[in-house]
C-alpha atoms as a PDB file:
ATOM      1  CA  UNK A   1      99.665 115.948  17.209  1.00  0.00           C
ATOM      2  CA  UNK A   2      95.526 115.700  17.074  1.00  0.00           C
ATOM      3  CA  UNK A   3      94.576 114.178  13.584  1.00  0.00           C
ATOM      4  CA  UNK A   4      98.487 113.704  12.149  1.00  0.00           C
ATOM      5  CA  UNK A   5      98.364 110.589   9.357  1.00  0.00           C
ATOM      6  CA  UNK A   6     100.883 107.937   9.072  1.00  0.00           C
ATOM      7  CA  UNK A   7     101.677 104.969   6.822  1.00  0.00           C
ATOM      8  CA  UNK A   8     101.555 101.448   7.162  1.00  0.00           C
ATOM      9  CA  UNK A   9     103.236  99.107   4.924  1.00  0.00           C
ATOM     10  CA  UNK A  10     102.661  95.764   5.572  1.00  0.00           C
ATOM     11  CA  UNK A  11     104.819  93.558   4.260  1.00  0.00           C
ATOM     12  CA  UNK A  12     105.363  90.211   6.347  1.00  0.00           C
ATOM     13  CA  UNK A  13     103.687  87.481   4.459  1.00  0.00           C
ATOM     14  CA  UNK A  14     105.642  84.186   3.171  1.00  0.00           C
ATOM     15  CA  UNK A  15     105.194  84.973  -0.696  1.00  0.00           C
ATOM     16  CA  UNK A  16     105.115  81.884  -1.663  1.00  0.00           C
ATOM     17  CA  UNK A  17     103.389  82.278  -4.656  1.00  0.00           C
ATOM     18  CA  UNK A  18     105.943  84.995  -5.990  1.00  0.00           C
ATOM     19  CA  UNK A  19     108.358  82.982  -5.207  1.00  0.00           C
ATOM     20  CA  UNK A  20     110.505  85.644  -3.858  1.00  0.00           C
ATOM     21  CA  UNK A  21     109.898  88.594  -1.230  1.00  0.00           C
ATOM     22  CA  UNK A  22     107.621  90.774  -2.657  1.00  0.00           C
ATOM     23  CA  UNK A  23     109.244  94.150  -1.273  1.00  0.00           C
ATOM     24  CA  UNK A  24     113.232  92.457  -2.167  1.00  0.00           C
ATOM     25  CA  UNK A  25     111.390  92.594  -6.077  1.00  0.00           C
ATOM     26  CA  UNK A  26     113.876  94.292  -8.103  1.00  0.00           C
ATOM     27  CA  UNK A  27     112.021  98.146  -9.680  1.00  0.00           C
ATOM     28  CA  UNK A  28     113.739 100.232 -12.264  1.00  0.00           C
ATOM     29  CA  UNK A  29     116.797  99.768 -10.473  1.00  0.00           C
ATOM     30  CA  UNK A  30     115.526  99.880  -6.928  1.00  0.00           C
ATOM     31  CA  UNK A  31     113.650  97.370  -4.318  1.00  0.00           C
ATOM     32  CA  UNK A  32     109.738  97.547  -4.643  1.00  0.00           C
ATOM     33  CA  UNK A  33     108.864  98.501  -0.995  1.00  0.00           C
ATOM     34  CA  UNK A  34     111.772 101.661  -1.617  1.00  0.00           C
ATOM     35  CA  UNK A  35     109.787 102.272  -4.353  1.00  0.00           C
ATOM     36  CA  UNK A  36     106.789 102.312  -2.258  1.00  0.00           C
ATOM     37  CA  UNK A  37     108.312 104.349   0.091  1.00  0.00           C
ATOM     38  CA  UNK A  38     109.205 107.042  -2.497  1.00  0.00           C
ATOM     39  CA  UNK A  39     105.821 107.335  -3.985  1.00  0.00           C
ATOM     40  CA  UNK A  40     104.666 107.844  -0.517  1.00  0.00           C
ATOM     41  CA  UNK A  41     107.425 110.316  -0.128  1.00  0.00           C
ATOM     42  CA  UNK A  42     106.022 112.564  -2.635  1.00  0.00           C
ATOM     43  CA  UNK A  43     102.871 113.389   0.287  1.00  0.00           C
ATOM     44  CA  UNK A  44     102.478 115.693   3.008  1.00  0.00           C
ATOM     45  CA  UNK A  45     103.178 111.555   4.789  1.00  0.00           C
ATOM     46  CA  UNK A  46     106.163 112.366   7.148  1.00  0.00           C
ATOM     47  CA  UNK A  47     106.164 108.742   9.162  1.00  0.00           C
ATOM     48  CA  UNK A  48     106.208 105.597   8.022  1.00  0.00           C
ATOM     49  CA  UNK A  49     105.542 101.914  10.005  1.00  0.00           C
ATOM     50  CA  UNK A  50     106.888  98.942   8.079  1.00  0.00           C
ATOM     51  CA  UNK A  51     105.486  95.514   9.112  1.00  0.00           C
ATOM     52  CA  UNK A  52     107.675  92.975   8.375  1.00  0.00           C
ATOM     53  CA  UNK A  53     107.455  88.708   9.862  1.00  0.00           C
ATOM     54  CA  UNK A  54     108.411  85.735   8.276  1.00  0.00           C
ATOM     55  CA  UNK A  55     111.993  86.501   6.163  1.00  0.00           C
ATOM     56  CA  UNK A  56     112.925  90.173   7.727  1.00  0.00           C
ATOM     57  CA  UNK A  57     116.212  89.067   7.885  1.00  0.00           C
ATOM     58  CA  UNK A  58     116.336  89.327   3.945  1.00  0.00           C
ATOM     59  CA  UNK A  59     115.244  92.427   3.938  1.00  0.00           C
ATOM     60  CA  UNK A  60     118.119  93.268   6.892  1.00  0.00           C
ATOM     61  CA  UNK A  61     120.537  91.476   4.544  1.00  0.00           C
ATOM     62  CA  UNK A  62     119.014  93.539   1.123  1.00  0.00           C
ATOM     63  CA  UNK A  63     118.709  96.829   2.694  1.00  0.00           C
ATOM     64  CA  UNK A  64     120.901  96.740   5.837  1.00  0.00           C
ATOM     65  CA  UNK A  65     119.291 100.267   7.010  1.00  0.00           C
ATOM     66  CA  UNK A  66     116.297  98.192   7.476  1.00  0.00           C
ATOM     67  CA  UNK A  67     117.940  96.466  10.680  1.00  0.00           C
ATOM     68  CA  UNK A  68     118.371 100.028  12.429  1.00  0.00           C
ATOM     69  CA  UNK A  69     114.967 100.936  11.682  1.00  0.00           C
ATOM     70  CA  UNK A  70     113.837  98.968  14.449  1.00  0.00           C
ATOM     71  CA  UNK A  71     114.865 100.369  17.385  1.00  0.00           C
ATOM     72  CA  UNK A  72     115.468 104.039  16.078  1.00  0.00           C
ATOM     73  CA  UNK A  73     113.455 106.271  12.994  1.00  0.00           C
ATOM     74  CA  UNK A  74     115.473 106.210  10.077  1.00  0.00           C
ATOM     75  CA  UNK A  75     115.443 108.976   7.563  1.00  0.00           C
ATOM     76  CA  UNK A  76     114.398 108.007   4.193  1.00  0.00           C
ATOM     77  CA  UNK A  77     113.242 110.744   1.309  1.00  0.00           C
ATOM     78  CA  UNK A  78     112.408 112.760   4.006  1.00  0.00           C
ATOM     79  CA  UNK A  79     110.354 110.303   5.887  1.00  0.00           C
ATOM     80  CA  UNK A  80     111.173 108.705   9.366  1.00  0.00           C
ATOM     81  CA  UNK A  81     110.828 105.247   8.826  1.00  0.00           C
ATOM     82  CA  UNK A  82     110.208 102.422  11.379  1.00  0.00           C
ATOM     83  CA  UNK A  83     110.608  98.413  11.342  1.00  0.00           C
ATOM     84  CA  UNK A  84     108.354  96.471  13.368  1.00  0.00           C
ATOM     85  CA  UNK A  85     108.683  92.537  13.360  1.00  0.00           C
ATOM     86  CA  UNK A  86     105.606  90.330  13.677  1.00  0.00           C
ATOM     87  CA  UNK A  87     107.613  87.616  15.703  1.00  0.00           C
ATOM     88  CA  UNK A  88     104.154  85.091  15.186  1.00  0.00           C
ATOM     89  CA  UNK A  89     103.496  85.872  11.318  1.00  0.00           C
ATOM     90  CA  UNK A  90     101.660  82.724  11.049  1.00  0.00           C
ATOM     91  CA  UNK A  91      98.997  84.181  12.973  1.00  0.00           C
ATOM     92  CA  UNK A  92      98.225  86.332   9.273  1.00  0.00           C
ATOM     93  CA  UNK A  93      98.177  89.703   8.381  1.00  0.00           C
ATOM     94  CA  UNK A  94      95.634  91.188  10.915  1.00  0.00           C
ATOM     95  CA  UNK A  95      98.495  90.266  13.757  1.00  0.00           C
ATOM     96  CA  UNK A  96     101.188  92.267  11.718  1.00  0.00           C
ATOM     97  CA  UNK A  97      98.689  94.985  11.732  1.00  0.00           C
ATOM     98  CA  UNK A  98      98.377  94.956  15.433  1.00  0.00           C
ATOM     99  CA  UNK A  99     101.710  94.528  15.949  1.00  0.00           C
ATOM    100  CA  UNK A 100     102.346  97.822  13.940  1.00  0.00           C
ATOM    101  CA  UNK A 101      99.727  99.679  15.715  1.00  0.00           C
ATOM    102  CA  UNK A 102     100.811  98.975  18.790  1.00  0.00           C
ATOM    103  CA  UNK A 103     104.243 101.127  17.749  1.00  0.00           C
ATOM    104  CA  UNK A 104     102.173 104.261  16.856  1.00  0.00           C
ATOM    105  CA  UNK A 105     100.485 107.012  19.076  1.00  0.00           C
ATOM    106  CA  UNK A 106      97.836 106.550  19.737  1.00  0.00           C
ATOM    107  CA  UNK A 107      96.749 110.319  18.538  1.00  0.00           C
ATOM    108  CA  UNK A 108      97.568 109.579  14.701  1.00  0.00           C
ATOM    109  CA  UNK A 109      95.207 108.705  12.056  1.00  0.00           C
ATOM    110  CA  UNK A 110      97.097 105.819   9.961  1.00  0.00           C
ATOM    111  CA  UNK A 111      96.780 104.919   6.279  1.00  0.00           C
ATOM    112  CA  UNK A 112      97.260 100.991   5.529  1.00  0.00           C
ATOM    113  CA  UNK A 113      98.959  99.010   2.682  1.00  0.00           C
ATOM    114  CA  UNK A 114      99.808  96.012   1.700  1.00  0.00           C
ATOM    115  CA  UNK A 115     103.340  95.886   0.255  1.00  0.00           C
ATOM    116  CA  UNK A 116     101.674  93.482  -3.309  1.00  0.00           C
ATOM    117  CA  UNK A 117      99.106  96.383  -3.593  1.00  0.00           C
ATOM    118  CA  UNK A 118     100.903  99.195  -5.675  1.00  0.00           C
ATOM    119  CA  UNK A 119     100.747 102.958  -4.070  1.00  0.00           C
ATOM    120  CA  UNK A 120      98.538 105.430  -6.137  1.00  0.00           C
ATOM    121  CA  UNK A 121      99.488 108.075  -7.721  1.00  0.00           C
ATOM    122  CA  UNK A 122     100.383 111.409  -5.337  1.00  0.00           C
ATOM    123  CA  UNK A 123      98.005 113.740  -6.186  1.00  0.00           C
ATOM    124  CA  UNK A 124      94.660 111.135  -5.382  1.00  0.00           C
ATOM    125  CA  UNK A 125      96.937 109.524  -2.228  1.00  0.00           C
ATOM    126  CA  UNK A 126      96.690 113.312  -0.999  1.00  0.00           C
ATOM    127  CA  UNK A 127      93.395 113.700  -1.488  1.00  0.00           C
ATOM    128  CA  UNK A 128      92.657 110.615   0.740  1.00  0.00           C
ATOM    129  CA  UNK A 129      94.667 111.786   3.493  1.00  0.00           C
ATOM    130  CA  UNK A 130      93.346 114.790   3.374  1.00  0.00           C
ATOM    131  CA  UNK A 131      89.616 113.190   3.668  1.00  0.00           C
ATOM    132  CA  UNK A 132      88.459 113.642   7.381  1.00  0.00           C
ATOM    133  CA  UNK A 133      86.761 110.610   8.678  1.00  0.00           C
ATOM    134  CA  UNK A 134      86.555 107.665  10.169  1.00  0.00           C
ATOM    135  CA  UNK A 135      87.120 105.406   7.263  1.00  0.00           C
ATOM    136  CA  UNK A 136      88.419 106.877   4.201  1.00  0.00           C
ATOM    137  CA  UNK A 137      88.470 104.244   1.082  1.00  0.00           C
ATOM    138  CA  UNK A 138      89.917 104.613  -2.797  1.00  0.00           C
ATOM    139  CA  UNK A 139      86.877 103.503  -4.952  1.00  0.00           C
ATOM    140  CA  UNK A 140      88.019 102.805  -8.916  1.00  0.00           C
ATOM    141  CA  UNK A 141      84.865 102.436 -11.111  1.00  0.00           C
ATOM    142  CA  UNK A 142      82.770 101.055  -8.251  1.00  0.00           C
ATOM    143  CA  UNK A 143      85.165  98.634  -7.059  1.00  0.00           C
ATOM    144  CA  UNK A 144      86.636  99.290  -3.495  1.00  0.00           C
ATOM    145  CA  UNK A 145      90.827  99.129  -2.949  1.00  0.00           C
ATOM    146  CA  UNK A 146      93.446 100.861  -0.809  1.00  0.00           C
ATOM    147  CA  UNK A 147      95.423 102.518   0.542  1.00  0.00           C
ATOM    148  CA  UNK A 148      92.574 102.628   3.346  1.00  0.00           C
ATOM    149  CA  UNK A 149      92.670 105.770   6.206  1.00  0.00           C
ATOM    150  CA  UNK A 150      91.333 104.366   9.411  1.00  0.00           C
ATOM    151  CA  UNK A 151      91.583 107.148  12.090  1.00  0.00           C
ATOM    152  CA  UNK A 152      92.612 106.696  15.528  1.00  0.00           C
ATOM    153  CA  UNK A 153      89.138 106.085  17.728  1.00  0.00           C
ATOM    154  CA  UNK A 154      88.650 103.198  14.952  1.00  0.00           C
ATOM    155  CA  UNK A 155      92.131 101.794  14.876  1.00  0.00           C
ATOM    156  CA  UNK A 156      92.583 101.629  18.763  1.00  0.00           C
ATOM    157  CA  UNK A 157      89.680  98.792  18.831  1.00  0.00           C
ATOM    158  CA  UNK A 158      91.517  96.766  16.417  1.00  0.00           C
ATOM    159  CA  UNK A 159      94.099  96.123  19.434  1.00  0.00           C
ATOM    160  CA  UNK A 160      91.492  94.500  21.566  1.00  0.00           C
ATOM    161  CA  UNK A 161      90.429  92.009  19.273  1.00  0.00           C
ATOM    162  CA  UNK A 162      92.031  88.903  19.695  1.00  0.00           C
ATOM    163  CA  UNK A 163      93.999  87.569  16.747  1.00  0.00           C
ATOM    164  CA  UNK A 164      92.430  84.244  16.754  1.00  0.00           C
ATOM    165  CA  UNK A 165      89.015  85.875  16.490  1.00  0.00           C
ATOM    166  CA  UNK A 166      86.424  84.849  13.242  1.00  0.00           C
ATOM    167  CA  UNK A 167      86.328  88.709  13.186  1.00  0.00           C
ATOM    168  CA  UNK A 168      89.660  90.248  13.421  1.00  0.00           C
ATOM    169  CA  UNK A 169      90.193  90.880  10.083  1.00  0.00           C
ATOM    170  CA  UNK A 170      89.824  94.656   8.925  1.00  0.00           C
ATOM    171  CA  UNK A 171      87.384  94.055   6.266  1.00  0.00           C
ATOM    172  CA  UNK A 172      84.707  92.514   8.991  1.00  0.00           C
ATOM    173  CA  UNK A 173      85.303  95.657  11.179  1.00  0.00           C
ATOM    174  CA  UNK A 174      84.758  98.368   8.295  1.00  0.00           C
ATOM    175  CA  UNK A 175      81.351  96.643   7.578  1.00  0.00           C
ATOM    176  CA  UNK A 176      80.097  97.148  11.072  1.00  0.00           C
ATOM    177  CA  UNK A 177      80.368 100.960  10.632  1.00  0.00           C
ATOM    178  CA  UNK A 178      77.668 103.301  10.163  1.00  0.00           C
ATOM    179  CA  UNK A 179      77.620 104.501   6.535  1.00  0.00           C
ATOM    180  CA  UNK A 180      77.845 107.708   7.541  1.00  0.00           C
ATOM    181  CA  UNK A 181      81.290 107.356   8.970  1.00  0.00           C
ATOM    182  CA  UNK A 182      82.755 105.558   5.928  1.00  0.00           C
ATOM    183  CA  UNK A 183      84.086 108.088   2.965  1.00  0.00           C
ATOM    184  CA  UNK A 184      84.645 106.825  -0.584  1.00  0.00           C
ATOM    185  CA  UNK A 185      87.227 108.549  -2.574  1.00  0.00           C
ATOM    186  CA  UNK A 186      86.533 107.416  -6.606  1.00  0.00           C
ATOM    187  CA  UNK A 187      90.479 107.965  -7.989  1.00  0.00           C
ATOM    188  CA  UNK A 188      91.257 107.549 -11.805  1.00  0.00           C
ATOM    189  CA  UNK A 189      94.027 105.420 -10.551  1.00  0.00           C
ATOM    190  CA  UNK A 190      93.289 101.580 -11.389  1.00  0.00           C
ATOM    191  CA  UNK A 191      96.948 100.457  -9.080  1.00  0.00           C
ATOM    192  CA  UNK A 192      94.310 100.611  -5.936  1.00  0.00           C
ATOM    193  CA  UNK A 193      93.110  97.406  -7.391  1.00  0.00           C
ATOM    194  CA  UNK A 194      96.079  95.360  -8.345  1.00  0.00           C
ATOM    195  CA  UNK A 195      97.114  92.602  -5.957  1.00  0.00           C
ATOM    196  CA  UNK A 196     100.788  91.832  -7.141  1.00  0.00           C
ATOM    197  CA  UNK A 197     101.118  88.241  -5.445  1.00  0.00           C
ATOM    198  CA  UNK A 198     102.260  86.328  -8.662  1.00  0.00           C
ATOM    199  CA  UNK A 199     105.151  86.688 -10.823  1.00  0.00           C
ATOM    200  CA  UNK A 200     102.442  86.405 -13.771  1.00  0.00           C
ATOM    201  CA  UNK A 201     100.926  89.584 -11.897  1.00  0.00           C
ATOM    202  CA  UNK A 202     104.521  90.926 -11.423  1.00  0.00           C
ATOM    203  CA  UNK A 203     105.587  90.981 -15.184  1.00  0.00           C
ATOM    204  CA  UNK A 204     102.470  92.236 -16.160  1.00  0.00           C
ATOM    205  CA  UNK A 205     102.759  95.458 -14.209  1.00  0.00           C
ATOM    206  CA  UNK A 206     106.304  95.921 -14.879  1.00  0.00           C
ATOM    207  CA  UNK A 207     105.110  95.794 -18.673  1.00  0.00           C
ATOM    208  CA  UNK A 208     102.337  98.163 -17.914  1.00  0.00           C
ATOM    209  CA  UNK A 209     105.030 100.689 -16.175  1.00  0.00           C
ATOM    210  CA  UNK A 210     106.948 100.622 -19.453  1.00  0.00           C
END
């Protein structure tokens, strides 16, 4: 399975700011994070690792196929699709991460999102999981965004940091890399940027999608 990439959607912050779970959002007559999942779906991406933590039991109550995904894959759009539950989401995003990773072998190379961060378009997503190294990032006129690939020698040190570290957080462990070992993908695709935590934010991309 040497070198296989998955996905990680994370998606178990409070959203208080939107007001409403960001992946429950309602999208041209779907739920955002199924709309994630199908632009995803569109990949060579086979797996996908869904982080959820505080309110997963709306999403178990929205999308009741959701619950199931937790102890078994689920097919989805011909992706196998796995819950994991961050039972101490307070602890922030980098413990959903872990908790994620921890589900995974070990042998995969993993691309991460954040479910407020909308997925690029397929043909540039491709061409970052296709990039071979350690860190592979989506660059949009200079400015840095995701999804980010980490592969697995990179991603298996994440697990021994401990979550109440200054450091664990991804962003502090990308900088300590050798230049060399970090790739920079420049896409056409401006969503890498977008951070969809408001319903200002919201209503401006749903206009924009229009």
């Amino acid at each position: 399975m040497g070198n296989k990439s998955v996905f990680v959607l994370l998606a178990g912050g409070k959203s208080e700011r939107m007001g409403v779970d960001k992946g429950l959002l309602k999208y041209q007559h779907t739920f955002w994070i199924l709309e994630q999942l199908n632009r995803i779906s569109k990949t060579t991406i086979s797996e996908v690792y869904i982080g959820l933590g505080y309110n997963y039991l709306y999403y178990f109550d929205a999308i009741p196929w959701f619950e199931n995904a937790v102890n078994n894959y689920v097919d989805f759009q011909n992706l196998k699709v796995k819950i994991t539950i961050n039972q101490h989401p307070e602890l922030g995003s980098f413990s959903t991460l872990q908790t994620v990773l921890t589900a995974i072998d070990s042998t995969c190379n993993v691309l991460l999102n954040h479910i407020d961060i909308p997925i690029l378009n397929s043909k540039e997503l491709q061409k970052i999981i296709d990039t071979k190294n350690s860190i592979v990032i989506p660059n949009f006129e200079g400015k840095n965004g995701h999804p980010i690939k980490i592969d697995s020698s990179f991603w298996k040190q994440l697990l021994s940091l401990k979550v109440d570290d200054k450091n664990a957080r991804l962003d502090f462990q990308i900088k300590k890399m050798k230049l060399n070992k970090i790739s920079k993908i420049e896409v056409l695709d401006n969503a890498i940027l977008k951070n969809l935590n408001t319903k200002t934010a919201w209503i401006s991309f749903l206009n924009e999608a229009h």
